[in-house]
Protein backbone atom coordinates (compact mmCIF):
# COMPACT_ATOMS: atom_id res chain seq x y z
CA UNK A 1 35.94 91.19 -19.77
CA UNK A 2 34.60 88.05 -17.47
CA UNK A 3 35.32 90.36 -14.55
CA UNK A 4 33.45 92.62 -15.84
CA UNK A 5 30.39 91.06 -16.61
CA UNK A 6 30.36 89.70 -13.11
CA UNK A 7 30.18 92.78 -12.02
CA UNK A 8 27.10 93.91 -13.67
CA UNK A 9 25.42 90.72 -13.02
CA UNK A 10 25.91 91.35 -9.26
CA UNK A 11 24.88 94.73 -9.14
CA UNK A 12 21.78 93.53 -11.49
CA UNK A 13 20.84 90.57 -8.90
CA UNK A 14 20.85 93.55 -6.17
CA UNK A 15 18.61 95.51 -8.19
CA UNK A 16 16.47 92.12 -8.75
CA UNK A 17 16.85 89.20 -6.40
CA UNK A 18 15.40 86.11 -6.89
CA UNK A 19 15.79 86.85 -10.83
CA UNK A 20 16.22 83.49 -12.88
CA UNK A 21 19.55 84.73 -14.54
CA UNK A 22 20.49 85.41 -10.56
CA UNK A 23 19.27 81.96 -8.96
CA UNK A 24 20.79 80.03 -12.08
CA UNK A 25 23.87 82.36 -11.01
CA UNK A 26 23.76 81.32 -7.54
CA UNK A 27 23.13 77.22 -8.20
CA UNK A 28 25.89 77.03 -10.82
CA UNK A 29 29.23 75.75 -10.04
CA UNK A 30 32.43 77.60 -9.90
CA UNK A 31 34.67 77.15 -13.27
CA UNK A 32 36.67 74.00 -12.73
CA UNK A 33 40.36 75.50 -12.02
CA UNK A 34 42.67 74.50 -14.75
CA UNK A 35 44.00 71.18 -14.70
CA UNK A 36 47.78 71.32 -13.95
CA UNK A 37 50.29 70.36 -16.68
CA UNK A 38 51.32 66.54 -16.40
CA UNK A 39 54.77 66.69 -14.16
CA UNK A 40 57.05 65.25 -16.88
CA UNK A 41 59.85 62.29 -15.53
CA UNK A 42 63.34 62.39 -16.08
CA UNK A 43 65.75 60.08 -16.66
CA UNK A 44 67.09 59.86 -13.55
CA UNK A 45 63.46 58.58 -12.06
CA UNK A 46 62.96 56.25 -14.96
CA UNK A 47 66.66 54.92 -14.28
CA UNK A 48 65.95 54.81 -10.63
CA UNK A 49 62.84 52.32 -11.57
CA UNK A 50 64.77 50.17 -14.16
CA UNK A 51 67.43 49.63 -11.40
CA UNK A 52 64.40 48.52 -9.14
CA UNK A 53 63.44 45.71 -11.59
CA UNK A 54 66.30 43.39 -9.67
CA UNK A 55 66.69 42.07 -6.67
CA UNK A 56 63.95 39.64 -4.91
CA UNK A 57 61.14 41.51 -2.95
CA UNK A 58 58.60 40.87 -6.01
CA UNK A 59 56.38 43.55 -4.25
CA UNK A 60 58.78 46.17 -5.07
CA UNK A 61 59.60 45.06 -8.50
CA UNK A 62 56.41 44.58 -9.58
CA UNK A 63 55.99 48.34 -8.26
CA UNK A 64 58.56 49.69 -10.29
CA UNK A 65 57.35 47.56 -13.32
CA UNK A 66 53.81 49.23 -12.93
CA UNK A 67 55.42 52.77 -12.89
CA UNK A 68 57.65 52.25 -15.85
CA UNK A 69 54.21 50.91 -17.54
CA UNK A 70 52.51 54.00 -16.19
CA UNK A 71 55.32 56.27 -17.53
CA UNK A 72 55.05 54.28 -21.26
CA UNK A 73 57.02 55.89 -24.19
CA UNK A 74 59.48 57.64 -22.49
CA UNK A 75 60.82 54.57 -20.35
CA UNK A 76 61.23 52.74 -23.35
CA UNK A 77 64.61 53.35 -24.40
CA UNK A 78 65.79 52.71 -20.93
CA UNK A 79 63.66 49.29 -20.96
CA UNK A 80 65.26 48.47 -24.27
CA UNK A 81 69.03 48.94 -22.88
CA UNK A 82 67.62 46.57 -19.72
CA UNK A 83 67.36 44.08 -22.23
CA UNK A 84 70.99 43.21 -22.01
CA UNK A 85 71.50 43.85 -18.58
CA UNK A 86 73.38 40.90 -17.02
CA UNK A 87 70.73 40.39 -14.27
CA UNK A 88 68.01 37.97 -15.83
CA UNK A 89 65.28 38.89 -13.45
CA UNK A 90 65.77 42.95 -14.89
CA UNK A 91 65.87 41.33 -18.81
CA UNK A 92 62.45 39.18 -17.88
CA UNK A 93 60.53 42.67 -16.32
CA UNK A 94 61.83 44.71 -18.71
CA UNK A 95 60.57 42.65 -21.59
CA UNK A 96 57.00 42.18 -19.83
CA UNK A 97 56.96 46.30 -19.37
CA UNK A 98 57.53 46.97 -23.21
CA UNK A 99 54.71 44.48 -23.47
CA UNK A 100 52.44 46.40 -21.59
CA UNK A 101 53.59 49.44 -23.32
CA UNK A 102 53.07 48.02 -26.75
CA UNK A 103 56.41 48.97 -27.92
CA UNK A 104 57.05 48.09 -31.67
CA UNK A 105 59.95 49.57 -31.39
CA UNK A 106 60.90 47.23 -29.03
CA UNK A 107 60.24 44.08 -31.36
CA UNK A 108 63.44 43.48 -32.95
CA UNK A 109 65.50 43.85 -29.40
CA UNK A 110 63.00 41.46 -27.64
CA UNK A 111 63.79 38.95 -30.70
CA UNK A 112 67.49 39.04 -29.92
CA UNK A 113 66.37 37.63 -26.18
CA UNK A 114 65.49 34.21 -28.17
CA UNK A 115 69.40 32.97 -27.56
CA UNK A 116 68.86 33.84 -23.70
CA UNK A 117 70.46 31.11 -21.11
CA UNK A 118 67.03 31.83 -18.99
CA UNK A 119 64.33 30.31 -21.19
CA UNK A 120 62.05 32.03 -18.58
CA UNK A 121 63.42 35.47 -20.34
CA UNK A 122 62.91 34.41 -23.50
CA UNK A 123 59.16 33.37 -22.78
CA UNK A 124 58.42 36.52 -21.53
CA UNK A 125 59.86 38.20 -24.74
CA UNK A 126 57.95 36.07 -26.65
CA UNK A 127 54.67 37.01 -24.77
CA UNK A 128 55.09 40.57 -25.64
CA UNK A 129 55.34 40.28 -28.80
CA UNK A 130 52.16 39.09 -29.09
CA UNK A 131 51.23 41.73 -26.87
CA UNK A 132 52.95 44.59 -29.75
CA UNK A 133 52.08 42.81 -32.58
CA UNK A 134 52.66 44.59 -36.32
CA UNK A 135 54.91 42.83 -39.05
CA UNK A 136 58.19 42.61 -37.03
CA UNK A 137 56.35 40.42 -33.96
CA UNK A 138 54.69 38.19 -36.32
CA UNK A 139 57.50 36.96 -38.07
CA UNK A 140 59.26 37.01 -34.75
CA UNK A 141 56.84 34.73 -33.41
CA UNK A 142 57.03 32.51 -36.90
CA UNK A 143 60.26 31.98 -35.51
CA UNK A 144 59.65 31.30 -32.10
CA UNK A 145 57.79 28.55 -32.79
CA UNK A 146 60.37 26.49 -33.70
CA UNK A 147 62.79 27.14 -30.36
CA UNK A 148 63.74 23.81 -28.27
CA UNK A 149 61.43 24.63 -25.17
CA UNK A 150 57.75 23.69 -25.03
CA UNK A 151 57.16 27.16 -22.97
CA UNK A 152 58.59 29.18 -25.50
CA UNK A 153 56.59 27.61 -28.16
CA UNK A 154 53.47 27.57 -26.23
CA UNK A 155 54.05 31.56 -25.70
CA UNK A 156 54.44 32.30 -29.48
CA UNK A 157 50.77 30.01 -30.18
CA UNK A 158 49.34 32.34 -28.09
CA UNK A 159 50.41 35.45 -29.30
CA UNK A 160 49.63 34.39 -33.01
CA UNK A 161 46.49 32.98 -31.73
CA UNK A 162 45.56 36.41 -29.98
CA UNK A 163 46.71 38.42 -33.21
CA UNK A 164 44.44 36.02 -35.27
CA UNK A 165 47.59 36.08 -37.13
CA UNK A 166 46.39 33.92 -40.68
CA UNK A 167 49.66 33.62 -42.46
CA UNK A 168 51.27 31.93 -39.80
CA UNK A 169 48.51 28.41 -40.43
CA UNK A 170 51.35 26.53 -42.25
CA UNK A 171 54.08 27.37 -39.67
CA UNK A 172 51.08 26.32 -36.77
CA UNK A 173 50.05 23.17 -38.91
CA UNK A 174 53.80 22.18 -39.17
CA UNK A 175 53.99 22.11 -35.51
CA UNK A 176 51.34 20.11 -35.06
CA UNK A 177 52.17 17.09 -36.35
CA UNK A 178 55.83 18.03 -35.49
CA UNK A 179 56.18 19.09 -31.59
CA UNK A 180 58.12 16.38 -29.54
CA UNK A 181 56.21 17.96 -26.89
CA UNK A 182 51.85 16.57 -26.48
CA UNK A 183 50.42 19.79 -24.84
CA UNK A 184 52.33 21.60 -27.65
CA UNK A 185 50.94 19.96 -30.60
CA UNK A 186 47.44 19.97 -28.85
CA UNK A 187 47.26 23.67 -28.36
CA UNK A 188 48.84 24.56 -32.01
CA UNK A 189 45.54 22.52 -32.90
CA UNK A 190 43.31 24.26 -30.74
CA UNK A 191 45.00 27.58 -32.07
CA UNK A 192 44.57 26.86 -35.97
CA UNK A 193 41.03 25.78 -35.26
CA UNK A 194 40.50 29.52 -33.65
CA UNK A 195 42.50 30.66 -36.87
CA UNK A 196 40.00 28.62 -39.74
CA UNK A 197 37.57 26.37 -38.07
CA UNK A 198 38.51 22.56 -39.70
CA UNK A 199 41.32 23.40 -41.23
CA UNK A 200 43.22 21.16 -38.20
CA UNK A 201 41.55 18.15 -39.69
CA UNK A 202 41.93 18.89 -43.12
CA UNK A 203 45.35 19.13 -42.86
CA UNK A 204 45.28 16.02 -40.32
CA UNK A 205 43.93 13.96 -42.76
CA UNK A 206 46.21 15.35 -45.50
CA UNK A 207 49.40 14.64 -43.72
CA UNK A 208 48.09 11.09 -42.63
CA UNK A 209 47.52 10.61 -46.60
CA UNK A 210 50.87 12.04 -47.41
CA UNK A 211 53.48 9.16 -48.24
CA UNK A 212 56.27 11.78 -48.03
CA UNK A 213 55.18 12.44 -44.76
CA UNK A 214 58.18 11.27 -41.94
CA UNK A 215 56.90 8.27 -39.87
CA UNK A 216 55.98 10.51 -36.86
CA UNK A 217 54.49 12.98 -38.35
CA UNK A 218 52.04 10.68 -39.95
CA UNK A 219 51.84 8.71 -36.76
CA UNK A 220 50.59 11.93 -34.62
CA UNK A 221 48.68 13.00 -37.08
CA UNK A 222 46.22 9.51 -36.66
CA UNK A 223 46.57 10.04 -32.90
CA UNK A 224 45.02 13.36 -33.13
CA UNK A 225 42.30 12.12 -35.36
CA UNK A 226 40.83 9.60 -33.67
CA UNK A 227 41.04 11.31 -30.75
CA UNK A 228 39.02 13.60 -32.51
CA UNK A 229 36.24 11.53 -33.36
């Protein structure tokens, strides 16, 4: 039927040049041709690019991390199994690529990375998590906030600070009278301020007035305050 039209209009622009139906047939551009169907990768090519998460050109892994990113849902099984791989490098990019991807399927396996040897792993877990977010990440990152390194517990402040993540304020207040660590009880102050502005002093002043309060806490707690004023 198009063909056919086309036909008649040409054979009416000979009849009539210069015609506005011919001119507006002359300036207009040809039909866009079809856009071609999204080549679809296979599981060879996405195992190809998990296996190029190790080794120590970070140009090339990086690379491969940005094409398993590109890829999204479908790499994420394979990212999921490169959780446990025995190379730590391939466990840290695979964890920041489920990040990027937003995975929430992916929350529960990043949580089992919080026993990892390489605390540098288990940061980057933590990071996506914040990054996924949903019930499973927050509680994960509840949790997180009480592991032994100061990186780990800096990650999880940020990803419950990014998620404005409210029900976490007692966990966050806890650790930040708590933290052996300065920087970490500083920035779980900064973070419940961005939560509920003054509730950081509120509960500074509450734990300073608390005689069931441990020695430490209480003593942090009037550190914190009059650095505050």
């Amino acid at each position: 039927m198009t063909k056919f039209l086309s036909i008649i209009l040409a054979l009416f622009c000979t009849v009539l040049p210069g015609s506005l139906a011919c001119l507006a047939a002359e300036e207009a551009p040809p039909d866009p041709a079809p856009a071609a169907a999204a080549k679809p990768v296979d599981d060879a090519e996405i195992g190809r690019l998990v296996e190029g998460l190790k080794g120590w050109d970070r140009d090339q892994v990086q690379a491969n991390s940005d094409a398993l990113a590109k890829i999204g849902e479908p790499a994420v099984p394979a990212l999921i199994g490169a959780l446990k791989n025995e190379d730590p490098g391939v466990r840290s990019s695979a964890a920041r690529v489920l990040g990027e991807i937003e995975a929430k399927e992916a929350a529960v396996p990043l949580g089992e990375l919080f026993d990892d040897p390489k605390y540098w792993v288990t940061r980057n877990a933590v990071y996506s998590l914040g990054n996924i977010g949903g019930p499973e990440s927050v509680e994960l990152l509840k949790k997180a906030l009480t592991h032994y390194r100061p990186q780990v517990q800096e990650a999880a402040l940020w990803g419950l600070d990014e998620l404005q993540e409210q029900s976490a304020i007692p966990e966050i207040s806890d650790l930040m009278v708590s933290a052996p660590d300065q920087y970490v009880r500083w920035r779980a102050m900064t973070v419940l301020r961005s939560l509920k502005e003054g509730e950081e002093i509120t509960f500074l002043i509450k734990t300073l007035n608390d005689p069931e309060a441990d020695a430490t806490k209480r003593r942090n707690a009037a550190v914190m305050l009059g650095s505050l004023e």
